[in-house]
N, C-alpha and C. Protein backbone atom coordinates (compact mmCIF):
# COMPACT_ATOMS: atom_id res chain seq x y z
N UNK A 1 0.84 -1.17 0.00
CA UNK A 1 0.00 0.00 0.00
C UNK A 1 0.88 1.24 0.00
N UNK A 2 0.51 2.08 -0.64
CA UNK A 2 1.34 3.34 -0.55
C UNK A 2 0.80 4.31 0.69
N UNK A 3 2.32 4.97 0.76
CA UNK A 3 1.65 5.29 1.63
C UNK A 3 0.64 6.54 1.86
N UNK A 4 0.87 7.64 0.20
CA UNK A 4 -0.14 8.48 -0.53
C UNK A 4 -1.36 8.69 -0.25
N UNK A 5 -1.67 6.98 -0.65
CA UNK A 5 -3.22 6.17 -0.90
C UNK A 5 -3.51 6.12 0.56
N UNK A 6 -2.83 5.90 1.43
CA UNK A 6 -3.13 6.09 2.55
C UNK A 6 -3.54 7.19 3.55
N UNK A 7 -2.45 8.03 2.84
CA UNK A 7 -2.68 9.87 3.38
C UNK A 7 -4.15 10.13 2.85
N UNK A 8 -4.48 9.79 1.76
CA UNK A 8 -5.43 10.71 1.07
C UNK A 8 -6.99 9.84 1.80
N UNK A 9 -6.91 9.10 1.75
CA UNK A 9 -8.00 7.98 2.54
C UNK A 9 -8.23 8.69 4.01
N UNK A 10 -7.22 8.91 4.79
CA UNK A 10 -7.18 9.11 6.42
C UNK A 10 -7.77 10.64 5.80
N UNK A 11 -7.12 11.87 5.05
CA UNK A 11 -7.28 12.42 4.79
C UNK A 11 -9.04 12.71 4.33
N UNK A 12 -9.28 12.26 3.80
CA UNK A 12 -10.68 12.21 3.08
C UNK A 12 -11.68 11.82 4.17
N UNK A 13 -11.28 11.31 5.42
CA UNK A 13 -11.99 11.03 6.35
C UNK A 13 -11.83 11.65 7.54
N UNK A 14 -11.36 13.14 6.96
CA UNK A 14 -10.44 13.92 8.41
C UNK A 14 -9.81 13.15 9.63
N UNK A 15 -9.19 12.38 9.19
CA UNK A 15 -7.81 11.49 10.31
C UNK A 15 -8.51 10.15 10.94
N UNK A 16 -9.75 9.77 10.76
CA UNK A 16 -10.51 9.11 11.26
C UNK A 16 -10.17 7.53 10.84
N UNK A 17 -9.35 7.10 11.48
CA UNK A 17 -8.72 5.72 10.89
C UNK A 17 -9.74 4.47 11.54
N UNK A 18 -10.38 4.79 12.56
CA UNK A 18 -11.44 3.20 12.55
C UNK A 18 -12.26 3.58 11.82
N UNK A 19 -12.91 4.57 11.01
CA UNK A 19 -13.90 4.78 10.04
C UNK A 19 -13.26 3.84 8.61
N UNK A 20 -11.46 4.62 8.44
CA UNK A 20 -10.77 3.75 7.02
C UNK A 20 -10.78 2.11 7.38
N UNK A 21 -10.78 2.20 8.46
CA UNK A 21 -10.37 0.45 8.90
C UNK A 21 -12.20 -0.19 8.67
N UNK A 22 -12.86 0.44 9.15
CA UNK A 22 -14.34 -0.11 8.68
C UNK A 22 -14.88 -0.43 7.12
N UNK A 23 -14.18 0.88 6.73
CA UNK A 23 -15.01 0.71 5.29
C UNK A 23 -13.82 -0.12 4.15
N UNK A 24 -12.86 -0.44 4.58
CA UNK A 24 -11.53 -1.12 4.18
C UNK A 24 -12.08 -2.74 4.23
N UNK A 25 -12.66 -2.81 5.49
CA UNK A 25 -13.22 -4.14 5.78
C UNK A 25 -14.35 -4.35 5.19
N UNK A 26 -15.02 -3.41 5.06
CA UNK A 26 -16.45 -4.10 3.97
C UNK A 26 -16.47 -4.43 2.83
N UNK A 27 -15.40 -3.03 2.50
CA UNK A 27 -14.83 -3.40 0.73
C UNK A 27 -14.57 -4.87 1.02
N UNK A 28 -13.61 -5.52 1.23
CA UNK A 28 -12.79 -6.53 1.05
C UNK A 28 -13.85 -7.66 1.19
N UNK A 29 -15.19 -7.66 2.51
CA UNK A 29 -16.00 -8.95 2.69
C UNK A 29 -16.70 -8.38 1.48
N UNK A 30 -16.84 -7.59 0.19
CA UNK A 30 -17.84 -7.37 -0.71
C UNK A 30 -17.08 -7.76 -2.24
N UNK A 31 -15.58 -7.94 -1.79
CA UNK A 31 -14.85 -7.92 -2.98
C UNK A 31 -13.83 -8.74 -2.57
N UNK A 32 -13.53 -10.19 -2.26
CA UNK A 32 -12.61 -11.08 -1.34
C UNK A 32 -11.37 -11.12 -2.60
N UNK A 33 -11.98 -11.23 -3.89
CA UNK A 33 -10.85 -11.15 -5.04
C UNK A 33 -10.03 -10.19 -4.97
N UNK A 34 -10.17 -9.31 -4.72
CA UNK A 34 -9.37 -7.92 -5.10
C UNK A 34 -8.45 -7.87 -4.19
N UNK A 35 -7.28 -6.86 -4.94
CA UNK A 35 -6.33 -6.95 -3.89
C UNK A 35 -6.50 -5.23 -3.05
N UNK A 36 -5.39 -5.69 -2.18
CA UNK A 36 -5.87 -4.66 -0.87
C UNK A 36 -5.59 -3.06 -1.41
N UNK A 37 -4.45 -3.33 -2.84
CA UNK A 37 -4.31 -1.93 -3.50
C UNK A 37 -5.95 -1.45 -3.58
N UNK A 38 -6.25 -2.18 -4.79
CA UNK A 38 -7.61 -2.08 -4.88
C UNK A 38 -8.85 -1.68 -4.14
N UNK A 39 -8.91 -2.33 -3.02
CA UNK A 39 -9.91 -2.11 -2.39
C UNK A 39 -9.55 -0.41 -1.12
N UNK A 40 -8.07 -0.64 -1.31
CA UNK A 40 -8.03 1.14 -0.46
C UNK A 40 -8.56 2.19 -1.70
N UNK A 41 -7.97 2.05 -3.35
CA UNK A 41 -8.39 2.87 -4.10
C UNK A 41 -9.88 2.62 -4.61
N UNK A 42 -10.18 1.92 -4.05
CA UNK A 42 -12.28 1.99 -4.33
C UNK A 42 -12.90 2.87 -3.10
N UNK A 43 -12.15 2.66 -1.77
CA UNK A 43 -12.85 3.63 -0.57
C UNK A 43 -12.39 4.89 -1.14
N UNK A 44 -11.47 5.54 -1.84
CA UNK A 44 -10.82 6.86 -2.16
C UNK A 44 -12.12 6.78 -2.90
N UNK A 45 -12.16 6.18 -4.27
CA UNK A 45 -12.98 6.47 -4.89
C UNK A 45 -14.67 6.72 -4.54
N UNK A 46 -14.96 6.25 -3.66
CA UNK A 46 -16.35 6.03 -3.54
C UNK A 46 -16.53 7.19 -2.93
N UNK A 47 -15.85 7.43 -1.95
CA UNK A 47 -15.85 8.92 -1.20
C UNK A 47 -16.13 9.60 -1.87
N UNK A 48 -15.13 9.74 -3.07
CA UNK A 48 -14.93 11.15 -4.15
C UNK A 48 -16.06 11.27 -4.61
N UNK A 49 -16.61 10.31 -4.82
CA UNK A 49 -17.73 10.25 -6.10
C UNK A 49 -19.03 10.92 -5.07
N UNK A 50 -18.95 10.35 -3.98
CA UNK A 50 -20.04 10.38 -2.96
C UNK A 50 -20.70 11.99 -2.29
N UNK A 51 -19.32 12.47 -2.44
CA UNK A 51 -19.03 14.15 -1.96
C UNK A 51 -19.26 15.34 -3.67
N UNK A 52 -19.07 14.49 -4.37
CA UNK A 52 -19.38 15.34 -5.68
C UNK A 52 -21.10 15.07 -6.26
């Protein structure tokens, strides 16, 4: 994981890391294939999309 993808995630959730650790974990029980790159850049994404 980078650690970018990571800033911008904690970031996007104003520092709130059991919120990233929650929605990190749902991705993954909703998407068991994917890898963990993946499933941190789908919570970035979903956010983004979610706030626009």
């Amino acid at each position: 994981m980078s650690v970018s993808v990571e800033s911008k995630l904690y970031r996007l959730l104003h520092g709130d890391r059991d919120a990233a650790d929650r929605l990190i974990g749902a991705i993954r029980v909703r998407n068991p294939d994917k890898s963990e790159q993946w499933c941190w850049d789908k919570a970035i994404f979903d956010l983004e999309r979610d706030r626009h």
